[in-house]
Protein backbone atom coordinates (compact mmCIF):
# COMPACT_ATOMS: atom_id res chain seq x y z
CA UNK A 1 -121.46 -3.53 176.01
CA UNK A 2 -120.34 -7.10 175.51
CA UNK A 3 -117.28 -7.72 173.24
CA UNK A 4 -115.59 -10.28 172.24
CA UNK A 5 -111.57 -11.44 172.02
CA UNK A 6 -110.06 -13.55 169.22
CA UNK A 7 -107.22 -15.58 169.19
CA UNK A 8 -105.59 -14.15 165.50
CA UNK A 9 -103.64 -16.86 164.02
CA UNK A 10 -101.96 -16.03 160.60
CA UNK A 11 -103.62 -13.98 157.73
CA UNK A 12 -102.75 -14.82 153.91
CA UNK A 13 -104.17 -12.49 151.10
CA UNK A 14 -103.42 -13.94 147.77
CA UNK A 15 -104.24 -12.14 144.58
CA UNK A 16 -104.14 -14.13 141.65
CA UNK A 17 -104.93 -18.01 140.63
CA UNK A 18 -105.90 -20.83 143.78
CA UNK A 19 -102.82 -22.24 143.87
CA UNK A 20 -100.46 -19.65 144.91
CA UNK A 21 -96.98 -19.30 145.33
CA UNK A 22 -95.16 -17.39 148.33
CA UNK A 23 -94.57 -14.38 145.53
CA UNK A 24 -97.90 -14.14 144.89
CA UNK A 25 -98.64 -12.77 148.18
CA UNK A 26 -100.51 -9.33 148.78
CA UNK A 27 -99.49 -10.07 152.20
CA UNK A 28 -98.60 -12.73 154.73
CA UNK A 29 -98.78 -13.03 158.08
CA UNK A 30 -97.68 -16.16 159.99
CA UNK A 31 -96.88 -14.20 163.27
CA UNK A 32 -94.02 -15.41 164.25
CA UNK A 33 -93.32 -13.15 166.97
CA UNK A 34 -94.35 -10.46 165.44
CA UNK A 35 -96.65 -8.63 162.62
CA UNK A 36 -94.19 -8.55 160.28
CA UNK A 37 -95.79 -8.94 156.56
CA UNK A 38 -93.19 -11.83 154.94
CA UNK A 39 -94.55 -11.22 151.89
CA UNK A 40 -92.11 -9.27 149.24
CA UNK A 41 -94.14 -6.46 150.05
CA UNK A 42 -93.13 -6.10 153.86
CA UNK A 43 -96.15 -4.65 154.84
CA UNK A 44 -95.62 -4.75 158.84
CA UNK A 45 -98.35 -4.68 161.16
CA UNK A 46 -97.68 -2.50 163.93
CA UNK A 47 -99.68 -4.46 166.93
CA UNK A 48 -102.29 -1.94 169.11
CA UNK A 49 -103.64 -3.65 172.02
CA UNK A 50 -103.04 -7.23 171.12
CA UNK A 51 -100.69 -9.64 172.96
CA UNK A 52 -98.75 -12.51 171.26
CA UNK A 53 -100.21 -15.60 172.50
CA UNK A 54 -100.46 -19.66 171.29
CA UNK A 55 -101.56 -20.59 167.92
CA UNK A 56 -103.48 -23.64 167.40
CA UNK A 57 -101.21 -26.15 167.25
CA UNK A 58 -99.93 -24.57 170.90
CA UNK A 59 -96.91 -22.57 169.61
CA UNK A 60 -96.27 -19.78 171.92
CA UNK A 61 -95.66 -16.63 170.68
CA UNK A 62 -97.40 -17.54 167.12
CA UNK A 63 -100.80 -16.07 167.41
CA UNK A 64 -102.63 -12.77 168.49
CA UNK A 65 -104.86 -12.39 171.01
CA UNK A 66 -107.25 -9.19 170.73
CA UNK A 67 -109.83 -8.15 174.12
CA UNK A 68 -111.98 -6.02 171.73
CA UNK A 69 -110.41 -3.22 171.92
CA UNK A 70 -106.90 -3.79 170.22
CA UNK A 71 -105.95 -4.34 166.98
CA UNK A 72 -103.12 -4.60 164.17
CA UNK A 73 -102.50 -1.56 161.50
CA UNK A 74 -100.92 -2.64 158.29
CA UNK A 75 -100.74 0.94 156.74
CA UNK A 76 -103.08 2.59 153.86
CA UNK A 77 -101.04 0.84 151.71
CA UNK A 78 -102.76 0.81 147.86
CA UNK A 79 -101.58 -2.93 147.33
CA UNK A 80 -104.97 -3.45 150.01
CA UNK A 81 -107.41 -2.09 147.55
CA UNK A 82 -108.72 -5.44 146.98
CA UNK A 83 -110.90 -4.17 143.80
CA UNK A 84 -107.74 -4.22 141.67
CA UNK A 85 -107.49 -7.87 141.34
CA UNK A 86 -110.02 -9.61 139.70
CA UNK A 87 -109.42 -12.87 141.75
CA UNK A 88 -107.82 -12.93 145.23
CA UNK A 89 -108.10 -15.07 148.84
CA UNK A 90 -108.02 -14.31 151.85
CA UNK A 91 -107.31 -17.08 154.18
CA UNK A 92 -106.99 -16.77 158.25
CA UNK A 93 -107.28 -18.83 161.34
CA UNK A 94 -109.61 -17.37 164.31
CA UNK A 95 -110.71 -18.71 167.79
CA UNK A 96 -113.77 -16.59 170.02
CA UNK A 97 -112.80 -16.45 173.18
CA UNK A 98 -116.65 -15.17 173.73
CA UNK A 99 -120.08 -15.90 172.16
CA UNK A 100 -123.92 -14.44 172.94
CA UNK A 101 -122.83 -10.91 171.54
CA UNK A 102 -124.85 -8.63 169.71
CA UNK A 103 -122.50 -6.60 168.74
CA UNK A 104 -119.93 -6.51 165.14
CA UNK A 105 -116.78 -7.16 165.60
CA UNK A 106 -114.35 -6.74 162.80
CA UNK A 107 -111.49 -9.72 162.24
CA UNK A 108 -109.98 -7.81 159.12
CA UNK A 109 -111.00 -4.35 157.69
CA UNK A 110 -109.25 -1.68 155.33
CA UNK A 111 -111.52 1.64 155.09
CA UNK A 112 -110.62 5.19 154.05
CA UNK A 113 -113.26 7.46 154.78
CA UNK A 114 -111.88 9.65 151.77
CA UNK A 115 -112.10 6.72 149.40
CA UNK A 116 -115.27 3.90 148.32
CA UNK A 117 -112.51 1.13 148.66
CA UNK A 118 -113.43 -0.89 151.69
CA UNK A 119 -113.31 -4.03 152.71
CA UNK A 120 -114.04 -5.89 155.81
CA UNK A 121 -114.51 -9.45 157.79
CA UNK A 122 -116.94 -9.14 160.28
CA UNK A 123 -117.95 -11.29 162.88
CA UNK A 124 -121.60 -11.52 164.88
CA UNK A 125 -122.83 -13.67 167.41
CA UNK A 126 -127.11 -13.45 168.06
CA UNK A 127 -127.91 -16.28 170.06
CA UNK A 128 -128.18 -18.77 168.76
CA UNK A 129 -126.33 -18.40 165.06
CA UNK A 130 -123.22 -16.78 164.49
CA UNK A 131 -122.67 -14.85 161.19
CA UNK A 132 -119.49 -13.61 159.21
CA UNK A 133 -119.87 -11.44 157.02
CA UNK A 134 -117.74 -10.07 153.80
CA UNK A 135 -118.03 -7.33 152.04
CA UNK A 136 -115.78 -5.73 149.10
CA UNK A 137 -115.90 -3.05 146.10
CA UNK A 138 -115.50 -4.46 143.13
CA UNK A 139 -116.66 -2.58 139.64
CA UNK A 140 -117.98 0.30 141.24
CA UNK A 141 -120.44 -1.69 143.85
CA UNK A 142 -119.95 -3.64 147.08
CA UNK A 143 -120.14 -7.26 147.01
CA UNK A 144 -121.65 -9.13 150.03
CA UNK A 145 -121.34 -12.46 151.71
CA UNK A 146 -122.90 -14.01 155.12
CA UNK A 147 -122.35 -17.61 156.27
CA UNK A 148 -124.52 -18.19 159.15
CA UNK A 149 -124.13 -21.09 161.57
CA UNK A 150 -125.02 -22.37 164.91
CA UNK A 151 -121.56 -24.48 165.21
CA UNK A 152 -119.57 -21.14 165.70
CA UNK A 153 -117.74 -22.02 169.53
CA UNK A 154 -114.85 -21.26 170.94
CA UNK A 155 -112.27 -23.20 168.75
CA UNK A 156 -110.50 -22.71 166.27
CA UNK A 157 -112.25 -21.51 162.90
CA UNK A 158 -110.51 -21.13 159.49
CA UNK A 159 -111.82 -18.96 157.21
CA UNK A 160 -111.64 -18.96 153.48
CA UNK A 161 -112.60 -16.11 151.08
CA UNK A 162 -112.45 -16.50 147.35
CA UNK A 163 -113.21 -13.62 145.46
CA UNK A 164 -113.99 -14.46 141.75
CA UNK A 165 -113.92 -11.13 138.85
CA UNK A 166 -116.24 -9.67 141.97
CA UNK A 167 -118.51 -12.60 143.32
CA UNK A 168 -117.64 -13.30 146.49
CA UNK A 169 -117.44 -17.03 148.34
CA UNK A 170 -116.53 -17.73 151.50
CA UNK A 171 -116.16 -20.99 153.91
């Protein structure tokens, strides 16, 4: 099975107006370092399988790098049940290391398998368009979101999702 690593660089969710201020932070995640959440809520990530690595602008130790295996768990935290706020973004910075999968690889994802409160980033390669993917409950039904494109490579992407009283947009 073919998988696929990504570089992780920062995560922001926001819930709240556009133009948001460091307190309005779900969560925040510059990794510096570390996984620690430097958002009031310190929400640290507690890093599986990932090694620190350089971010985009070649600062060591400020980026994740995942081999498809690893991953970062922020908790089951209630503040991540994304269907409480009726506008929130999620912003984050991601490089594939590997392209001409056919498999789904998540980027970010909160399920409980005892709860319909998911949400999840997901990222698929089929030769020759890429597609992300979003999906999140919102008023008792799952909002979806694809953005296909052939121009997914191996450098840096940033990705932008703006969730609106449940419709979904993302960049």
């Amino acid at each position: 099975m073919n998988k696929v690593s990504f570089l992780f660089f920062g995560l922001i969710i926001v819930a709240g107006s556009l133009i948001a201020q460091p307190t309005d932070y779900i969560a925040y995640y510059p990794f510096s370092g570390n996984a620690n959440d430097e958002s009031a809520n310190a929400l640290h990530g507690n890093v599986v399988g990932a090694s620190l690595t350089a971010d985009r602008f070649g600062n060591s130790n400020s980026a994740y790098a995942f081999d498809g295996n690893g991953y970062i768990d922020c908790g089951a935290s209630t503040i991540f049940d994304l269907e409480k706020y009726p506008e929130y973004t999620i912003s984050v910075w991601i490089k594939p290391d590997n392209t001409n999968l056919s498999v789904l690889q998540a980027i970010l994802s909160r399920h409980i398998a005892t709860e319909d409160r998911r949400f999840y980033l997901l990222f698929l390669d089929n030769d020759p368009a890429t597609t992300l993917t979003f999906e999140a409950y919102h008023n008792g039904a799952y909002e979806t979101t694809d953005v296909v494109s052939s121009t997914y490579n191996t450098s840096w992407q940033h990705v932008l999702v703006i969730a609106d009283d449940g419709k979904i947009k993302m960049y």
